[in-house]
N, C-alpha and C. Protein backbone atom coordinates (compact mmCIF):
# COMPACT_ATOMS: atom_id res chain seq x y z
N UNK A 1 93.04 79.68 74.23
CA UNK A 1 91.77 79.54 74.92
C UNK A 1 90.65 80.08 74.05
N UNK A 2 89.31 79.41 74.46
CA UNK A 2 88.54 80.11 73.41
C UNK A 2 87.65 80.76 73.87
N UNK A 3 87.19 81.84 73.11
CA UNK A 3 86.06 83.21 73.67
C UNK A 3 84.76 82.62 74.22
N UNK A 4 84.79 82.69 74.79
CA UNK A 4 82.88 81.77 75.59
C UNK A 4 82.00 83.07 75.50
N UNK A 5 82.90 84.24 75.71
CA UNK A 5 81.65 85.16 75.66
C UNK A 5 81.23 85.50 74.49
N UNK A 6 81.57 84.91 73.37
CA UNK A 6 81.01 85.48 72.42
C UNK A 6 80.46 84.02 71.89
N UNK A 7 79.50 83.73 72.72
CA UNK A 7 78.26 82.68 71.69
C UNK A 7 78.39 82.43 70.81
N UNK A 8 78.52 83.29 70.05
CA UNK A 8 77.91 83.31 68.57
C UNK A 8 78.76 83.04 67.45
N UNK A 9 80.04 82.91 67.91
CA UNK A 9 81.37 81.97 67.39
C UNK A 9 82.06 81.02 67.89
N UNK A 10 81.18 80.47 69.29
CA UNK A 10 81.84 79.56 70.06
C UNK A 10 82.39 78.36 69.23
N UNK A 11 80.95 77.79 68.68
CA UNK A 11 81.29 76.43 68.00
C UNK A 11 82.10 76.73 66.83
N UNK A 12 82.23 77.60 66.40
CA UNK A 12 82.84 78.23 65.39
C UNK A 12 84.21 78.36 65.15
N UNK A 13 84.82 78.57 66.79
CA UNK A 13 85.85 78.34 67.18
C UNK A 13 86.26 76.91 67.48
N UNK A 14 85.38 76.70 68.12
CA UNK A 14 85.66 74.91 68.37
C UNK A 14 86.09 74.26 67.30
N UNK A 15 85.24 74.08 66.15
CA UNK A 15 85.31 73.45 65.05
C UNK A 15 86.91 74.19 64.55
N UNK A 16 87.39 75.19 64.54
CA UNK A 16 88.48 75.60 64.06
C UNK A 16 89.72 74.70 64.39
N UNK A 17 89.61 74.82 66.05
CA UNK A 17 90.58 74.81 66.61
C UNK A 17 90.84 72.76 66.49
N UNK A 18 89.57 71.79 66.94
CA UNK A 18 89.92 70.77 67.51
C UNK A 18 89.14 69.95 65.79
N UNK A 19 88.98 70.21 64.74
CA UNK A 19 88.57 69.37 63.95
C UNK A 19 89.19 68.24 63.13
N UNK A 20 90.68 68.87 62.75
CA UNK A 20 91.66 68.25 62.14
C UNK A 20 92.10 67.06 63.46
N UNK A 21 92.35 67.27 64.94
CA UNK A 21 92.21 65.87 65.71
C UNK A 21 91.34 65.25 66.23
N UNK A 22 90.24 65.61 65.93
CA UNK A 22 88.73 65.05 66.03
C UNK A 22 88.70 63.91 64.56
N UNK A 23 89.45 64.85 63.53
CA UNK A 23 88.78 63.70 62.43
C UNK A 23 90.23 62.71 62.60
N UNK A 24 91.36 62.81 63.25
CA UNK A 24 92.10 62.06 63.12
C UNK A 24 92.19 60.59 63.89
N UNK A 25 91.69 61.07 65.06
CA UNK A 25 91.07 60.18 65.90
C UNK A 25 90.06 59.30 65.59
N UNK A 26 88.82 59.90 64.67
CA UNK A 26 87.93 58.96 64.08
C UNK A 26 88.18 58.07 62.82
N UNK A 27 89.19 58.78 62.53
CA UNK A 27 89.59 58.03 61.29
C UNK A 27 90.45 56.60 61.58
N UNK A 28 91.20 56.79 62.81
CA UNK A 28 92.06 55.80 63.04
C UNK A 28 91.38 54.87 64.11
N UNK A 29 90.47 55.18 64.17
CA UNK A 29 89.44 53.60 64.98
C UNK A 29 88.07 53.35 63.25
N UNK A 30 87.74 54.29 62.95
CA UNK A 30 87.01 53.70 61.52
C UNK A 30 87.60 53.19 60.77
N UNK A 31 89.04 53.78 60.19
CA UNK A 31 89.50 53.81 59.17
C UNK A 31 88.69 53.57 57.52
N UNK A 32 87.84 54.79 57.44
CA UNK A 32 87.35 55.08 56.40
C UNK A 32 87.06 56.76 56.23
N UNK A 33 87.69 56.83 55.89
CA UNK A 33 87.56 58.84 55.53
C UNK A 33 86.15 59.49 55.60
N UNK A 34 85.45 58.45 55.03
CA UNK A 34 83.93 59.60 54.98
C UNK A 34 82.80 59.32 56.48
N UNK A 35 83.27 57.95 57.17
CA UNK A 35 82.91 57.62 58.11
C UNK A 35 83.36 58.51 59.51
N UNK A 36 84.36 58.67 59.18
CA UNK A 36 85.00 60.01 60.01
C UNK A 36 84.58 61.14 59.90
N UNK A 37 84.48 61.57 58.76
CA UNK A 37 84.18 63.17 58.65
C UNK A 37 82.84 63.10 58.90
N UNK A 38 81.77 61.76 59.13
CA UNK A 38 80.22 61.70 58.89
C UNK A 38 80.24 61.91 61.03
N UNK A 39 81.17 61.61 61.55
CA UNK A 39 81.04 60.80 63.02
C UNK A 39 81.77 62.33 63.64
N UNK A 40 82.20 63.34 63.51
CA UNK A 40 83.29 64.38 63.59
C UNK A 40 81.58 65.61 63.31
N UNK A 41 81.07 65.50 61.88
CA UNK A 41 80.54 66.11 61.85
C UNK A 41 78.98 65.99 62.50
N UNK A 42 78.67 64.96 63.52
CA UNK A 42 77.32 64.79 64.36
C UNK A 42 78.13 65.39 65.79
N UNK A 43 79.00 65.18 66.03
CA UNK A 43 80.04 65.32 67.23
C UNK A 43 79.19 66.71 67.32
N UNK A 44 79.91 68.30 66.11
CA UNK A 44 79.52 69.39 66.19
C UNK A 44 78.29 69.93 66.01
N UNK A 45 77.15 68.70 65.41
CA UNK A 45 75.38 69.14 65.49
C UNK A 45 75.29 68.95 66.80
N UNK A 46 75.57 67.68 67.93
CA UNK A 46 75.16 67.78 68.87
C UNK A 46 75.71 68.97 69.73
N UNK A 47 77.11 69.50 69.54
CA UNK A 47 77.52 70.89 70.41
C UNK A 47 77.02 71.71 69.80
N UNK A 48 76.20 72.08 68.46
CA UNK A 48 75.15 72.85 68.59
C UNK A 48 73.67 72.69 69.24
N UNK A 49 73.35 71.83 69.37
CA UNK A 49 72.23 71.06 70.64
C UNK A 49 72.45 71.65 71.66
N UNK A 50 73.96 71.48 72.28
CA UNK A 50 73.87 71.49 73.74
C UNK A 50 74.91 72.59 73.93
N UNK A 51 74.95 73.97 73.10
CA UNK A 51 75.90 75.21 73.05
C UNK A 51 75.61 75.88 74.19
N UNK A 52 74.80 75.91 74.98
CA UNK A 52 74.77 76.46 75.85
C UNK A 52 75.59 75.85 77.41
N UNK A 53 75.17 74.71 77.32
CA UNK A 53 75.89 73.77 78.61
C UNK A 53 77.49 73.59 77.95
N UNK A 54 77.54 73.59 76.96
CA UNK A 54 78.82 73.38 76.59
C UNK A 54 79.86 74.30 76.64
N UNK A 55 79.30 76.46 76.55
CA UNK A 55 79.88 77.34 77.09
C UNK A 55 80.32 77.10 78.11
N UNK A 56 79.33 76.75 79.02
CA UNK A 56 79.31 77.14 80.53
C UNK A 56 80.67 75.73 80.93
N UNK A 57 81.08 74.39 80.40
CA UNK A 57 81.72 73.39 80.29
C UNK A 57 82.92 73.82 80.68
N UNK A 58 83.73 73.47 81.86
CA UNK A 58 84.96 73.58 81.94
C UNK A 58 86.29 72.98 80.91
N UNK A 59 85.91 72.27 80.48
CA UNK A 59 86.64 71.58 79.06
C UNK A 59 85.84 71.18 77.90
N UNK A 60 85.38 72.42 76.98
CA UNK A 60 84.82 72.07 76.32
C UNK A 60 85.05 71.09 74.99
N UNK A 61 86.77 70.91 74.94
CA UNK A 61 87.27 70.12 73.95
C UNK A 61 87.46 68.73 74.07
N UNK A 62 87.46 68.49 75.73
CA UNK A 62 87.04 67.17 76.40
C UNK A 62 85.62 66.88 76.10
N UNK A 63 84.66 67.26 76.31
CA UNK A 63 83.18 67.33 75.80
C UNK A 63 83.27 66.72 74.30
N UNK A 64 83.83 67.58 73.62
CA UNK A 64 83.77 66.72 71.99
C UNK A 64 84.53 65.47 72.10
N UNK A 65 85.33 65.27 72.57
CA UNK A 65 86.24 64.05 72.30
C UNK A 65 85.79 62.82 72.46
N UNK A 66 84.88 63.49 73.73
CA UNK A 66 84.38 62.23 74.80
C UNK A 66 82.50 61.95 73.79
N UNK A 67 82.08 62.78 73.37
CA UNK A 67 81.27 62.46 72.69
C UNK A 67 81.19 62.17 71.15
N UNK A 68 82.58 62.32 70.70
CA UNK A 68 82.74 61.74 69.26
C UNK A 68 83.39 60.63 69.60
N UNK A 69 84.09 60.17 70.98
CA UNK A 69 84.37 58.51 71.00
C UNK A 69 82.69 57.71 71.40
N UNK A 70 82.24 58.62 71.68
CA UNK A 70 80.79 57.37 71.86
C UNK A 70 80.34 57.47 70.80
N UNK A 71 80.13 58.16 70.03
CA UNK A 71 79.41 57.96 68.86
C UNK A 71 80.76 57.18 68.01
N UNK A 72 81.68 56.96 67.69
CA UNK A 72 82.38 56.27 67.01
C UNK A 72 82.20 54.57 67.80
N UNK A 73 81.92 54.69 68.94
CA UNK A 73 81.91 53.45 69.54
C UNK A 73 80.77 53.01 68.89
N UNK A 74 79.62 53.24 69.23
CA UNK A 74 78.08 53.17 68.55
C UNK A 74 78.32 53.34 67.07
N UNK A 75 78.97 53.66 66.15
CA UNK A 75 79.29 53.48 64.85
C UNK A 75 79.67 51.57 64.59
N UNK A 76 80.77 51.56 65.72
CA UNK A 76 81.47 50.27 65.46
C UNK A 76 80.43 49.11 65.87
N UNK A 77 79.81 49.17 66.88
CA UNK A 77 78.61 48.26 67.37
C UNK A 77 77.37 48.18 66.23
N UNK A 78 77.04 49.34 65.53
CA UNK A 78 75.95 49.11 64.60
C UNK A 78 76.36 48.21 63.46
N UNK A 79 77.83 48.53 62.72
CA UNK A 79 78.30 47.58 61.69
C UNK A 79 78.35 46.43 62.47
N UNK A 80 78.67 46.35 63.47
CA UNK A 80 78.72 45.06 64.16
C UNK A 80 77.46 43.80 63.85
N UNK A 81 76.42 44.61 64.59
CA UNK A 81 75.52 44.08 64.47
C UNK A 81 74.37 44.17 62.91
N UNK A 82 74.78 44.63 62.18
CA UNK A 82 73.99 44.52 61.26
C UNK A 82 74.77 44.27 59.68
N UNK A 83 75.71 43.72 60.20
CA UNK A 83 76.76 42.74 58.95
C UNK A 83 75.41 41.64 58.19
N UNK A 84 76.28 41.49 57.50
CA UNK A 84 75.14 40.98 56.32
C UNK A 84 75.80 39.49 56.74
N UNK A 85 74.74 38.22 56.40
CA UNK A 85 75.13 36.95 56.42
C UNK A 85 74.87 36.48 55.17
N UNK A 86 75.99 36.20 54.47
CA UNK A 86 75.67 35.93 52.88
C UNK A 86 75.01 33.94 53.25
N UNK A 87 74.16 33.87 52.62
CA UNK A 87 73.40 32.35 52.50
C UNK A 87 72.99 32.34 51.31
N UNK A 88 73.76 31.22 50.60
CA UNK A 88 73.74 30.53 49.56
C UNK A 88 73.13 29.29 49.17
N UNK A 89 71.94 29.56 48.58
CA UNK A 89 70.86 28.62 48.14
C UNK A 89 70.81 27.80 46.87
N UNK A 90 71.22 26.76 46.64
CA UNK A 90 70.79 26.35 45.51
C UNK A 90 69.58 25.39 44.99
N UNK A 91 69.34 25.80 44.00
CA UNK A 91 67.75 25.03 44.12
C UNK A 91 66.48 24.89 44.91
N UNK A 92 65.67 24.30 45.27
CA UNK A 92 64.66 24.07 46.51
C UNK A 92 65.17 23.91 47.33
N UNK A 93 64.45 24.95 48.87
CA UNK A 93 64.99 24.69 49.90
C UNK A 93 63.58 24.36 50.94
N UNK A 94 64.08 23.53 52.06
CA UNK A 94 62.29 22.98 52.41
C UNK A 94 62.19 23.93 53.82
N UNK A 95 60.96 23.94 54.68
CA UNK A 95 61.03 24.64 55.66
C UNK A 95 62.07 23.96 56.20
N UNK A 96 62.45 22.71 56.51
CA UNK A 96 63.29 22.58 57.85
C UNK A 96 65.02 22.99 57.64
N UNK A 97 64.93 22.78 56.55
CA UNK A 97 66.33 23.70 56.02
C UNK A 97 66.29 25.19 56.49
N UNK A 98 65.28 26.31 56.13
CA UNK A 98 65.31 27.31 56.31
C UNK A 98 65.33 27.87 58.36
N UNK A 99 64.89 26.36 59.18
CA UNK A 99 64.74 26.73 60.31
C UNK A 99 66.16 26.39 60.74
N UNK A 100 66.59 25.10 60.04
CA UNK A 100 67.99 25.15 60.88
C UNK A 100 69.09 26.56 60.75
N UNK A 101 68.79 27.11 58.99
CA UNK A 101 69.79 27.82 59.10
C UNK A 101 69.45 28.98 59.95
N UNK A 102 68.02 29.49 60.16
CA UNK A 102 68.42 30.50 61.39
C UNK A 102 68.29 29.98 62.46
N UNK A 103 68.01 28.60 63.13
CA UNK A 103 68.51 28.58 64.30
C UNK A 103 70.29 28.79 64.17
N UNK A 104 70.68 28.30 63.53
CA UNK A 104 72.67 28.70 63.56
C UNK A 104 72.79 29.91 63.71
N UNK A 105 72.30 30.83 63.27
CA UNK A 105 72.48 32.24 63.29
C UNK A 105 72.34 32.89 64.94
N UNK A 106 71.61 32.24 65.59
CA UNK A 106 71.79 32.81 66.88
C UNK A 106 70.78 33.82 67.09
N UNK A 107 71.36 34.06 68.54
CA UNK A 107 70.63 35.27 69.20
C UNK A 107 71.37 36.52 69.29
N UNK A 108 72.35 36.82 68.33
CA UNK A 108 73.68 37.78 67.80
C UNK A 108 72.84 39.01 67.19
N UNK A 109 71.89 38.76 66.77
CA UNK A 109 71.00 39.46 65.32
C UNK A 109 69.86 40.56 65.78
């Protein structure tokens, strides 16, 4: 269990105790090492944000879990949406070429 009364090593402890399955967990829905340790390590800025509600938290290791899967979720939705569309041009292209190809592209973007 971890010391709540002592503030001033709470997160300190946290980070001890739950980091190695915090980053294991992020790693195995990212699967990229630095994307994990980047999504693991906002997890513990925001429980320094919110160290106080997070003492007082009846599960404070549920608290991280549950807020490093939303932010890993919101990781996966941003690559989602901001994938690159490679378009390959050769030579002159006229306006109505350039309108069809983003009408194809959608309302995805």
């Amino acid at each position: 269990m971890l010391s709540s009364e002592y503030p001033k090593h709470f997160i300190e402890e946290l980070y001890n105790a739950e980091y190695e399955k915090m980053f294991r967990f992020a790693y195995h829905i990212l699967n990229n090492t630095e994307s994990a340790k980047d999504m693991v390590q906002e997890t513990f800025l925001l429980a320094l944000f919110h160290q106080e509600d997070l003492i007082a938290h009846p599960k404070p290791e549920g608290w991280l879990m549950l807020t490093l899967r939303n932010l890993v979720l919101n990781e996966l939705r941003r690559k989602r949406v901001t994938a690159e569309v490679p378009i390959e041009i050769s030579g002159d292209i006229t306006v109505d070429e350039v309108k069809s190809i983003i009408s194809s592209i959608g309302d995805g973007l």
